[in-house]
N, C-alpha and C. Protein backbone atom coordinates (compact mmCIF):
# COMPACT_ATOMS: atom_id res chain seq x y z
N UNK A 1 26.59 -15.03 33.29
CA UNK A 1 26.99 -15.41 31.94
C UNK A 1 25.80 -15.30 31.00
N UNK A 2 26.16 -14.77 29.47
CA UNK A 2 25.33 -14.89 28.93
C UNK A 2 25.37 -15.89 27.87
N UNK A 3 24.40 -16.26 27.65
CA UNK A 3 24.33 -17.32 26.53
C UNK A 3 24.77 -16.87 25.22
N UNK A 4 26.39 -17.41 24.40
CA UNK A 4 26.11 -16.90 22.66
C UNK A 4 26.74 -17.82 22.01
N UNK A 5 26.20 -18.36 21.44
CA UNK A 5 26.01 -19.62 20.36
C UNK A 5 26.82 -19.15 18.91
N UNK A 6 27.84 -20.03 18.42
CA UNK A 6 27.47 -20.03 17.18
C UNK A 6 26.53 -19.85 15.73
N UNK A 7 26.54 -19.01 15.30
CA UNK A 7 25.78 -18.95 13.95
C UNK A 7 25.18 -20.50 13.92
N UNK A 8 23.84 -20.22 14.13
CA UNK A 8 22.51 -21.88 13.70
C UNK A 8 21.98 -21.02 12.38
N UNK A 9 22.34 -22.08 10.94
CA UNK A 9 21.84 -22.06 10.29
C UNK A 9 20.21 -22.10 9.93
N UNK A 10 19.36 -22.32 11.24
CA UNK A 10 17.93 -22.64 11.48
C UNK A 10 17.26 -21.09 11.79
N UNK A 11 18.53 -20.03 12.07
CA UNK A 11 17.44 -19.14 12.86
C UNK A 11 17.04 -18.60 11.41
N UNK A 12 17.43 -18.25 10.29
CA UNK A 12 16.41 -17.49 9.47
C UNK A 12 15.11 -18.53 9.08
N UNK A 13 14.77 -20.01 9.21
CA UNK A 13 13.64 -20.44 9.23
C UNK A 13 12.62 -20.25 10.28
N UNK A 14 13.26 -19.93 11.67
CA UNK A 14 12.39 -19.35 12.28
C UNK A 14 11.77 -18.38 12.16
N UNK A 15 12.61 -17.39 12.17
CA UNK A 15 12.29 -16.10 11.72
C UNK A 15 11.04 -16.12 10.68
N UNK A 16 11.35 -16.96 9.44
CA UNK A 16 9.82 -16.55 8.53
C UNK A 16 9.00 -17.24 8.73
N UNK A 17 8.58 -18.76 10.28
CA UNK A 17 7.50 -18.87 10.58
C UNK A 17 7.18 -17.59 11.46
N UNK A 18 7.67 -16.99 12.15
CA UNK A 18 7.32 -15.73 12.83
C UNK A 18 6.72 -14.58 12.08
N UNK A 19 7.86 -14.31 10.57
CA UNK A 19 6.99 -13.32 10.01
C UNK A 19 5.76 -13.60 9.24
N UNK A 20 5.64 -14.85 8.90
CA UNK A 20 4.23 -15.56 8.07
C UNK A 20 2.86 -15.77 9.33
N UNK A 21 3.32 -15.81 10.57
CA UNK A 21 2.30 -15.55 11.53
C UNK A 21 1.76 -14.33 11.54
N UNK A 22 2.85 -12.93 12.06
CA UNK A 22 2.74 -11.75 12.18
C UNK A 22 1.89 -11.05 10.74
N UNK A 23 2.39 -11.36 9.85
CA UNK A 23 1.69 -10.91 8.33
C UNK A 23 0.33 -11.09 8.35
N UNK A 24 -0.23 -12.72 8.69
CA UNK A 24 -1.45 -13.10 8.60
C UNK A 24 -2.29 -12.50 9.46
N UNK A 25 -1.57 -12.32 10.71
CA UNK A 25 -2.80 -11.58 11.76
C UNK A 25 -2.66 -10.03 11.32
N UNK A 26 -1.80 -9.41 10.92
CA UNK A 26 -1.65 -7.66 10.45
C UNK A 26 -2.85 -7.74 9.05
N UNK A 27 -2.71 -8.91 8.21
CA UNK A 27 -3.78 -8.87 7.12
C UNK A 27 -5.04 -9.31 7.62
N UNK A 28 -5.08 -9.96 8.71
CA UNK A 28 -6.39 -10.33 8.83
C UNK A 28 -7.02 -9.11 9.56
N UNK A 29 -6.13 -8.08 10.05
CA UNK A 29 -6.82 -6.64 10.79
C UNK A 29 -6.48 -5.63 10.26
N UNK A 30 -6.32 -6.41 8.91
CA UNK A 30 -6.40 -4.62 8.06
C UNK A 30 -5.24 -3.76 8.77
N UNK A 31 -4.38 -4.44 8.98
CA UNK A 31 -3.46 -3.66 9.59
C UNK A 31 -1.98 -2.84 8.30
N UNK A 32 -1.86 -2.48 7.79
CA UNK A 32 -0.35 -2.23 7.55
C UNK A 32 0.83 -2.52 7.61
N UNK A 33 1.42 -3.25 6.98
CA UNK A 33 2.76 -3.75 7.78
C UNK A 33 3.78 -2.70 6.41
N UNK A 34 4.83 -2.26 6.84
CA UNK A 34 5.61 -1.72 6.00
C UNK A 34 6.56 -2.90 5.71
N UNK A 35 7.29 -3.28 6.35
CA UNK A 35 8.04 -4.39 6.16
C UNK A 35 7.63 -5.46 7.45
N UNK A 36 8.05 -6.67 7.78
CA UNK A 36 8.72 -7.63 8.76
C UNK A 36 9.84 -8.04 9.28
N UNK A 37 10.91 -7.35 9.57
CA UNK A 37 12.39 -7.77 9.17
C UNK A 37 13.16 -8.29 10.58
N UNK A 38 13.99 -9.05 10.03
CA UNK A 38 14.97 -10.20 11.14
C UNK A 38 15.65 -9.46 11.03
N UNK A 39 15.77 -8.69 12.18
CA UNK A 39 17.02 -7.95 12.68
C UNK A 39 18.20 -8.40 13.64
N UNK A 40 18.73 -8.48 14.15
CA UNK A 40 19.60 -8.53 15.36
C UNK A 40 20.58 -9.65 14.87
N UNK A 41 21.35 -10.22 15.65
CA UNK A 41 22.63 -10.93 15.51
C UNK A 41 22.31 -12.28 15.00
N UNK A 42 20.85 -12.93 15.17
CA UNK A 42 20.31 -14.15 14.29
C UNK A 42 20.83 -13.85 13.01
N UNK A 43 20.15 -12.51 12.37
CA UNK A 43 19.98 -11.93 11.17
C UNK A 43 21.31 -12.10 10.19
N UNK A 44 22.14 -12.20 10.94
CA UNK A 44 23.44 -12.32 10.11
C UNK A 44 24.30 -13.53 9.78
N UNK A 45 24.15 -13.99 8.56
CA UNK A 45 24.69 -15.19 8.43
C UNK A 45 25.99 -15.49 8.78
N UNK A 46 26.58 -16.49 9.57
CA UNK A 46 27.98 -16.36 10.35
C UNK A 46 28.33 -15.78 11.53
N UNK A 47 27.33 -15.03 12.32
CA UNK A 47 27.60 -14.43 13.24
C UNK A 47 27.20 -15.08 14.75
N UNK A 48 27.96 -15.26 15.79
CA UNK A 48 27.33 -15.94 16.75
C UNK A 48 26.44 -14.50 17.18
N UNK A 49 25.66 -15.42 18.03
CA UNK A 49 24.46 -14.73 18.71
C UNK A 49 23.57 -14.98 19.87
N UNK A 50 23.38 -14.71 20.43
CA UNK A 50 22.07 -15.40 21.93
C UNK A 50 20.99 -15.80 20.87
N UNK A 51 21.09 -17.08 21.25
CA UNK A 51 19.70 -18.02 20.37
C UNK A 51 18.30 -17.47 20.33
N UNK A 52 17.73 -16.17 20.14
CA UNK A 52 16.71 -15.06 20.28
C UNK A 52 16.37 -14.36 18.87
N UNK A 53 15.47 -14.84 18.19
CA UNK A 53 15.40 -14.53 17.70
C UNK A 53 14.58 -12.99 17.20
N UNK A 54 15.16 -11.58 16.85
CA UNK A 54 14.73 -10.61 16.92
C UNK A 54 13.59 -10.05 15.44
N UNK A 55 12.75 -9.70 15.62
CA UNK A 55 11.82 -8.98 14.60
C UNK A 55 11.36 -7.98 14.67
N UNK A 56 11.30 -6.88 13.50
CA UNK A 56 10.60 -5.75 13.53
C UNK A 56 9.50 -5.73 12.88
N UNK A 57 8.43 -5.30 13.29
CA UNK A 57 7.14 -4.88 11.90
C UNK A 57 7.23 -3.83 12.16
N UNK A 58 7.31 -3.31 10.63
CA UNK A 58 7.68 -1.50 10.71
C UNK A 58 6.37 -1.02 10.38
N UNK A 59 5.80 -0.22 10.60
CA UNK A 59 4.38 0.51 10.31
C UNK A 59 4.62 1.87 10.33
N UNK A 60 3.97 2.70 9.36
CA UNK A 60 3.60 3.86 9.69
C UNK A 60 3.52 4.03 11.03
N UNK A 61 3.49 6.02 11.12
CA UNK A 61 3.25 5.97 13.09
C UNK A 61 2.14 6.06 13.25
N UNK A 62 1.44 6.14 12.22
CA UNK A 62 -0.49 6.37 12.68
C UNK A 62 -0.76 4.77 13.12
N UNK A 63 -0.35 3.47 12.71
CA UNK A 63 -0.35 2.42 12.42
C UNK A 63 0.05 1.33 13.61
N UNK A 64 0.75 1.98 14.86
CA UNK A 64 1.60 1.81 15.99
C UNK A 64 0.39 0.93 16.67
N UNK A 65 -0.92 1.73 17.06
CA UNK A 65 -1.56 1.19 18.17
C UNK A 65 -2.26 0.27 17.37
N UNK A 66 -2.44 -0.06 16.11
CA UNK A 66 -3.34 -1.48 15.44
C UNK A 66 -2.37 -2.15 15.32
N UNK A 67 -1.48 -2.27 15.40
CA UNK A 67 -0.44 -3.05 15.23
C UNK A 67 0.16 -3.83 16.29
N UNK A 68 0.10 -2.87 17.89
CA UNK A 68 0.38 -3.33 18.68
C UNK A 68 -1.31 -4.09 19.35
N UNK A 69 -2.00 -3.71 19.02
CA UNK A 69 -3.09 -4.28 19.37
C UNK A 69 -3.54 -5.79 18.58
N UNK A 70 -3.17 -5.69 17.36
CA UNK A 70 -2.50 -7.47 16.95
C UNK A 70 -1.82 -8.40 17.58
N UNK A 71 -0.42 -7.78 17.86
CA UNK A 71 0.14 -8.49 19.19
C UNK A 71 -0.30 -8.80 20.35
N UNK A 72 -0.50 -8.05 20.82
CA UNK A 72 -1.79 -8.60 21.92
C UNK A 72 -2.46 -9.74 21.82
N UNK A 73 -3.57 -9.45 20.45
CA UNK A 73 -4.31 -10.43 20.42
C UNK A 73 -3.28 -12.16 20.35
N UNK A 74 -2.38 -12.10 19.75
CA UNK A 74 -1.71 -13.30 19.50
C UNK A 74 -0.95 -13.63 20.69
N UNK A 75 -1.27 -12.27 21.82
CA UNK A 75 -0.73 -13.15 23.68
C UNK A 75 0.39 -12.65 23.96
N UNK A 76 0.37 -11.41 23.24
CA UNK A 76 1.90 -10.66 23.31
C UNK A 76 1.53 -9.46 24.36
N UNK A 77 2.42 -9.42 25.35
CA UNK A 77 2.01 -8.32 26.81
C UNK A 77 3.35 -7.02 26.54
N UNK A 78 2.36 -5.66 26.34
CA UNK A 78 2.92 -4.54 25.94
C UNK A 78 4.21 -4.18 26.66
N UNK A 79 5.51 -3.73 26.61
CA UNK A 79 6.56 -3.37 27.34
C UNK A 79 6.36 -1.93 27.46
N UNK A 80 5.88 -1.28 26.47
CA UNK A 80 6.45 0.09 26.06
C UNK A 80 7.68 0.53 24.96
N UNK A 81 8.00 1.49 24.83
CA UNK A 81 9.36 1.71 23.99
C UNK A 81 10.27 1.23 25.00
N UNK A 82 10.42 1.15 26.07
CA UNK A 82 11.64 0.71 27.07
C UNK A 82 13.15 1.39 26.97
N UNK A 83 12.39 3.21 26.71
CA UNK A 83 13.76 3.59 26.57
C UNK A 83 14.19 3.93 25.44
N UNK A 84 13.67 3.48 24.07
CA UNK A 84 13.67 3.69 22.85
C UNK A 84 12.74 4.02 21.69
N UNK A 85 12.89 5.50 21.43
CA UNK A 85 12.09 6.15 20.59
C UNK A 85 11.26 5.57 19.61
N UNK A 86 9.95 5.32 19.76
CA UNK A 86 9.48 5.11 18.47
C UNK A 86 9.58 3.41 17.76
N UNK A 87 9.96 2.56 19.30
CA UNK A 87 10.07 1.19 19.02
C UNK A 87 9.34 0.72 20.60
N UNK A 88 8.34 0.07 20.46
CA UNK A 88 7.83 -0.83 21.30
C UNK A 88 8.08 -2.25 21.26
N UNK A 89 8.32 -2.64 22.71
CA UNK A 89 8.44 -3.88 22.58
C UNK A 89 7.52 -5.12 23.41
N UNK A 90 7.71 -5.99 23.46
CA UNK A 90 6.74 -7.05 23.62
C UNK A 90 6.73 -8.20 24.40
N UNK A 91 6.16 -8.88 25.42
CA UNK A 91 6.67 -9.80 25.99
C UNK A 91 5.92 -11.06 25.41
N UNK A 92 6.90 -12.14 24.99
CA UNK A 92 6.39 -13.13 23.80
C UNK A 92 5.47 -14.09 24.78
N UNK A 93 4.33 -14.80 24.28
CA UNK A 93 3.80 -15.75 24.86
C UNK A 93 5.14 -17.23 24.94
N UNK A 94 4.48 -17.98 25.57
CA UNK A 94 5.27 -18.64 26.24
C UNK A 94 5.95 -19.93 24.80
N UNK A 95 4.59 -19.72 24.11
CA UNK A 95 4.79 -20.32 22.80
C UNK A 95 5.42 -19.70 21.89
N UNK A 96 5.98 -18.57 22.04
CA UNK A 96 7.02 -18.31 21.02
C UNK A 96 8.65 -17.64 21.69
N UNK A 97 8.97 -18.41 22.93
CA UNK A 97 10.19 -18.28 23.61
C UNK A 97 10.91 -18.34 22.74
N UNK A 98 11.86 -17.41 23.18
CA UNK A 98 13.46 -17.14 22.54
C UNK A 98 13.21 -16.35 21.18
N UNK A 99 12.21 -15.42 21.13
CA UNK A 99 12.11 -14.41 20.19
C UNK A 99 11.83 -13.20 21.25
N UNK A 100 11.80 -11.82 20.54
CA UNK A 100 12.02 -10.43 20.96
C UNK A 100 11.32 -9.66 19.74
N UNK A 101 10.11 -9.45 19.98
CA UNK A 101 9.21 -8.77 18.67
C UNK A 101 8.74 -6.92 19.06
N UNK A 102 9.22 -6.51 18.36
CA UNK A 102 8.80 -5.08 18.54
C UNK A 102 7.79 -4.23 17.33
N UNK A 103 7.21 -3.36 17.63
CA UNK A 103 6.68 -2.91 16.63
C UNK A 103 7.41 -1.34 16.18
N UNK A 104 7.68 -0.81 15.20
CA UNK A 104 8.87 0.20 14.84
C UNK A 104 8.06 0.98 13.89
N UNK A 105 8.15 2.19 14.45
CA UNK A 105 7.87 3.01 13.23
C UNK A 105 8.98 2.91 12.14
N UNK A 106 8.45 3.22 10.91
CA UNK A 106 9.27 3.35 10.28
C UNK A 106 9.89 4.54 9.25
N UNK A 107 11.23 4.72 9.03
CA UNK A 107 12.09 5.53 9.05
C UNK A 107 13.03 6.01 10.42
N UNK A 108 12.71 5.78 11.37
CA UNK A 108 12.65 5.99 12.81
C UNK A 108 14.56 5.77 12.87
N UNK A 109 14.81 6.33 13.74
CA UNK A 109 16.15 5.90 14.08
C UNK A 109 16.90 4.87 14.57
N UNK A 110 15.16 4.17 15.22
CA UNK A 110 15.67 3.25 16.32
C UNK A 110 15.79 2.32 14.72
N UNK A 111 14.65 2.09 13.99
CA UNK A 111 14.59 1.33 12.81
C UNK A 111 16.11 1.11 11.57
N UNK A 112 16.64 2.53 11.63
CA UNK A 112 17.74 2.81 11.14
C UNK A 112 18.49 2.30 11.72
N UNK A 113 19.19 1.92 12.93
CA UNK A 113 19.58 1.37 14.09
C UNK A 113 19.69 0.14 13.39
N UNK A 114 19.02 -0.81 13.60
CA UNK A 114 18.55 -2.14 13.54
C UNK A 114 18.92 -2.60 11.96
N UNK A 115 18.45 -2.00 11.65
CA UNK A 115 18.84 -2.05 9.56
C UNK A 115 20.71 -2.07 9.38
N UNK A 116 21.05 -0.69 10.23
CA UNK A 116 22.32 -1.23 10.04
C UNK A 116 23.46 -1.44 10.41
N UNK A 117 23.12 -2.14 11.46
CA UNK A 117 24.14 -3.20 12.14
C UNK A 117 23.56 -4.41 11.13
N UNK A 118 22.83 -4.77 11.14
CA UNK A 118 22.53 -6.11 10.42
C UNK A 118 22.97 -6.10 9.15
N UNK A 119 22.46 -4.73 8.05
CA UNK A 119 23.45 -4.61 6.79
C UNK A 119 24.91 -4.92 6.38
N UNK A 120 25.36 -4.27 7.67
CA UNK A 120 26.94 -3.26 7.85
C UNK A 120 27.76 -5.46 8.13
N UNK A 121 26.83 -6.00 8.86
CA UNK A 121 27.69 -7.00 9.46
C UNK A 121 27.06 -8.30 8.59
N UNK A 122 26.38 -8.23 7.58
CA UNK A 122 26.45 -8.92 6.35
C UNK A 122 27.13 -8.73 5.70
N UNK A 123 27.83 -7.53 5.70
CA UNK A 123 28.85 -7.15 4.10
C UNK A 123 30.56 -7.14 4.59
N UNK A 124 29.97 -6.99 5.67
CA UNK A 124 31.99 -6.93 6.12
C UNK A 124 32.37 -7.86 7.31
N UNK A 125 32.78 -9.06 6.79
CA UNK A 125 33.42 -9.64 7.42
C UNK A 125 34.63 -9.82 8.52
N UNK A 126 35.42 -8.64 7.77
CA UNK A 126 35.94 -8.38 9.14
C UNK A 126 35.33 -7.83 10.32
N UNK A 127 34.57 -6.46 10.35
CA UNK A 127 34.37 -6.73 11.39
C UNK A 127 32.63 -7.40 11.85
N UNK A 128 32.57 -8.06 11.29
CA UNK A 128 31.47 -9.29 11.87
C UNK A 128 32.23 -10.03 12.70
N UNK A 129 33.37 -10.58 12.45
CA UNK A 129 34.58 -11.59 13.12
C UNK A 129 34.57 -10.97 14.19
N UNK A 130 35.22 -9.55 14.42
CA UNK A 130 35.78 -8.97 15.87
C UNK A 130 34.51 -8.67 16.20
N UNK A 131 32.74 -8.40 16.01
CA UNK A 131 32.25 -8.69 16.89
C UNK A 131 31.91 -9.94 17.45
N UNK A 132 31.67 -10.98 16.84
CA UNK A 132 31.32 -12.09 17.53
C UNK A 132 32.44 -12.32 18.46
N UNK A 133 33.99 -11.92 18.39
CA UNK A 133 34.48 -12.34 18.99
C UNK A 133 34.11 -11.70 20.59
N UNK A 134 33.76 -10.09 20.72
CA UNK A 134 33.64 -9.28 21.58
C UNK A 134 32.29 -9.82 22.59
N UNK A 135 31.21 -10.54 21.52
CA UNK A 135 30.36 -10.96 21.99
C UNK A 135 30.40 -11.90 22.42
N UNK A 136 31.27 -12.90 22.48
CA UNK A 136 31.89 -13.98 22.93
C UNK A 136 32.67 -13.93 24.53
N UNK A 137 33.66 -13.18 24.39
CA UNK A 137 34.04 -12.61 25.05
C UNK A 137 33.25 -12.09 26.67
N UNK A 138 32.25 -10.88 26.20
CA UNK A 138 31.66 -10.28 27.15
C UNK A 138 30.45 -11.35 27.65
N UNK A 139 30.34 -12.15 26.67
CA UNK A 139 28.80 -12.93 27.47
C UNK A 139 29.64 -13.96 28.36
N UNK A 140 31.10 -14.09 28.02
CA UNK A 140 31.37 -15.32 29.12
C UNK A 140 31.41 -14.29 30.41
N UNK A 141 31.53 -13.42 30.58
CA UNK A 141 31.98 -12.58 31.69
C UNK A 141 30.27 -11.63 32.21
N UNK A 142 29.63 -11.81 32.07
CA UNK A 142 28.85 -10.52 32.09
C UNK A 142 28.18 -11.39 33.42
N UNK A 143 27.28 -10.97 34.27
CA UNK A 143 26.82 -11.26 35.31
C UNK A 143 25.07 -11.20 34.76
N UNK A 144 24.99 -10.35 33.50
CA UNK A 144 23.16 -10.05 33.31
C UNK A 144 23.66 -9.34 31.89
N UNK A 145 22.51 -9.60 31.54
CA UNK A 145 21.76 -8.33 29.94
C UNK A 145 22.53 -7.51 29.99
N UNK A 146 22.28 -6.63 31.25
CA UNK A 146 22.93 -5.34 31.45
C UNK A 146 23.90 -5.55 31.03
N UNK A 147 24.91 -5.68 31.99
CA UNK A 147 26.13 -5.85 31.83
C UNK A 147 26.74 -6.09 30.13
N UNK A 148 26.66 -7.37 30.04
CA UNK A 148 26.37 -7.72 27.99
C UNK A 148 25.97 -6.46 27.86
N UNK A 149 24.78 -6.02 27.89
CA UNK A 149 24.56 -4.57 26.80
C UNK A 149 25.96 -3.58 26.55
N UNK A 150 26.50 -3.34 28.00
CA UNK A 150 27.47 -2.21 28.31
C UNK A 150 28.98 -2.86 27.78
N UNK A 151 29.03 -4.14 28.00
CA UNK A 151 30.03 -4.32 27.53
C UNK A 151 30.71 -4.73 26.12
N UNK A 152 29.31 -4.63 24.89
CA UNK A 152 29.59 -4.49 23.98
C UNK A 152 29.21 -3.10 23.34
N UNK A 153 28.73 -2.23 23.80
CA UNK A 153 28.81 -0.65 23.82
C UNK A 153 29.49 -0.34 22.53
N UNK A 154 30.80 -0.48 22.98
CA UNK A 154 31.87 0.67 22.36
C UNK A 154 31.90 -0.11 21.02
N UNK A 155 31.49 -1.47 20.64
CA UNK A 155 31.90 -2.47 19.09
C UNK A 155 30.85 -1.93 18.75
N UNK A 156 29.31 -1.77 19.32
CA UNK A 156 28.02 -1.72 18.92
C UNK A 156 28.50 -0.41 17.84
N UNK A 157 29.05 1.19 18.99
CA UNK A 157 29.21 2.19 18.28
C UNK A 157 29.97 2.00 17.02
N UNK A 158 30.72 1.39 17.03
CA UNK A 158 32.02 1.21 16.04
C UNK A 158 31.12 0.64 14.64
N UNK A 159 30.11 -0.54 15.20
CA UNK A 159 29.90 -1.00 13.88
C UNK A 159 28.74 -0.07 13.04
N UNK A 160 27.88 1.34 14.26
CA UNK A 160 27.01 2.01 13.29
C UNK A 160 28.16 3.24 12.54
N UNK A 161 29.31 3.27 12.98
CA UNK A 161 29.69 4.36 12.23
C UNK A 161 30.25 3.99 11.11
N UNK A 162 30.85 2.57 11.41
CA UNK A 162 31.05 1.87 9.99
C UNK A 162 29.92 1.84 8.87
N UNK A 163 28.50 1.95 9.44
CA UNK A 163 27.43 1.61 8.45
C UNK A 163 26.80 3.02 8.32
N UNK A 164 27.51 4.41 8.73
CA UNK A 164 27.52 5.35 7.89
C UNK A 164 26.43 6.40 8.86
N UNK A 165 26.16 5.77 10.08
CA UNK A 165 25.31 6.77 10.87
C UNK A 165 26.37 8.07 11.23
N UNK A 166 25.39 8.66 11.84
CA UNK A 166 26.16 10.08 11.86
C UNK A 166 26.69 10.29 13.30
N UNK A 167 27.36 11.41 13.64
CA UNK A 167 27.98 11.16 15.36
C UNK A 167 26.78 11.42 16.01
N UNK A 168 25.87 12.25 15.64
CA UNK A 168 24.46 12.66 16.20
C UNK A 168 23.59 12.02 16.35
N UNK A 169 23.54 10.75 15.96
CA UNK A 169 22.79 9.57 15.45
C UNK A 169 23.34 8.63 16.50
N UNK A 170 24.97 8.92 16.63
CA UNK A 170 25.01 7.42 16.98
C UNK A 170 24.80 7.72 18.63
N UNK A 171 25.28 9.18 18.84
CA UNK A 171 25.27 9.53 20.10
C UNK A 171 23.82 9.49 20.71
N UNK A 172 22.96 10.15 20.14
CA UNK A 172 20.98 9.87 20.16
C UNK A 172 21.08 8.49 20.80
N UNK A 173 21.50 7.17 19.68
CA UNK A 173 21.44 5.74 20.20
C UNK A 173 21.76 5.39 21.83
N UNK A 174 23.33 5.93 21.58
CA UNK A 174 24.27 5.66 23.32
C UNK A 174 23.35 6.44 24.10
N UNK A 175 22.58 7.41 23.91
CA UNK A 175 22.36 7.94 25.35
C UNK A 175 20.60 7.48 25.43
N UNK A 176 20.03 6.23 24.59
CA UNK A 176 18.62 5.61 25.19
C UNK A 176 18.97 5.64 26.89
N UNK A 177 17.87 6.03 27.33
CA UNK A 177 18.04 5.31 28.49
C UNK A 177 16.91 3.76 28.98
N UNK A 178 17.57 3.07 28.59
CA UNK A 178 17.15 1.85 28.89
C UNK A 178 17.04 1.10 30.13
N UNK A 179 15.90 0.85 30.85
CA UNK A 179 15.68 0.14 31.80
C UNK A 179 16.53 -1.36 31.99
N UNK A 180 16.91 -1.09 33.63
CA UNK A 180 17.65 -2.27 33.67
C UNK A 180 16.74 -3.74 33.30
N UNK A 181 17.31 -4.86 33.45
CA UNK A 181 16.59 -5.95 33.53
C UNK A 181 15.88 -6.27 34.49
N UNK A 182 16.51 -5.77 35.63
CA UNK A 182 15.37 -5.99 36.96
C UNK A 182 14.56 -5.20 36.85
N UNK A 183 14.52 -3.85 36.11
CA UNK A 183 13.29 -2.84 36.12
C UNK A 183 12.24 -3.51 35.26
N UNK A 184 12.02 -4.38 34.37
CA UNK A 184 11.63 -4.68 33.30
C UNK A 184 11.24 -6.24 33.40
N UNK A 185 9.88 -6.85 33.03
CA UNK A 185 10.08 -8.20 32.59
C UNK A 185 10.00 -8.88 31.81
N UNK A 186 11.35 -10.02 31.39
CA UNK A 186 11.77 -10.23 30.49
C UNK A 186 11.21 -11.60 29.69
């Protein structure tokens, strides 16, 4: 089973102690930040979600390895892209459990990705509804991540074509190949 909670009005305050951390250490190393952005199912007001809160710092791609080398310093252990172009991700110190921080190039697809599902399911309520419900649904049933990942698949696709990605785009997305959870630590 996976864990998915009701919409907590608290996760966008988390979120900007996270991005007011991340900012300060990117300014204190001269780093670049293009944006900071709360992406994922927190991100959307009304939407249930696994209590995780997700972030991108988008950087230039020259900008990738000072950026990820910030993280670090703040106790963050490198994943790799994990399967996904041009987005690295991060394993959080123990002091900032129940977040998921990546560093993203930006313009990137994976970045495009992330922008809009979160857009697409701020503005349309309907289907924000039928996903939470799907996500509801599949996390009571799922056995792991995995599973959850695959079994919201086909809503995931549905909601980037609603937000205007292309079939080439969305198909690029479906075919990451993403490491299972046991390949990976989480």
């Amino acid at each position: 089973m996976i864990r998915v909670d009701d919409y907590d009005p608290a996760w966008p305050g988390r979120f900007e102690v996270l991005r007011k951390e991340y900012a300060a250490a990117l300014e204190a190393a001269g780093v670049p930040a293009v944006s900071i952005e709360h992406v994922g199912s927190t991100s959307v007001p009304g939407l249930a979600a696994k209590p995780v809160i997700d972030c991108d710092i988008v950087v230039a791609e020259r900008d990738v390895e000072a950026a990820a080398d910030v993280l670090i310093g703040l106790g963050f252990s490198p994943l790799g892209e994990l399967g996904i172009p041009q987005r690295w991700a991060f394993k959080e110190p123990a002091r900032l459990a129940g977040t998921n921080t990546y560093v993203i190039v930006d313009g990137s697809l994976s970045l495009r990705n992330h922008l809009a599902v979160r857009d697409i399911l701020r503005t349309d309520s309907e289907l924000r509804e039928q996903y939470a419900a799907v996500k509801k649904r599949i996390g009571a049933m799922a056995a792991n991540i995995d599973d959850y990942g695959r079994g919201k698949n086909a809503m995931v696709q549905a909601i980037l074509a609603a937000a205007g990605l292309s079939e080439a785009e969305r198909a690029s997305i479906d075919g990451n190949q993403v490491p299972s959870h046991d390949e990976v630590p989480r």
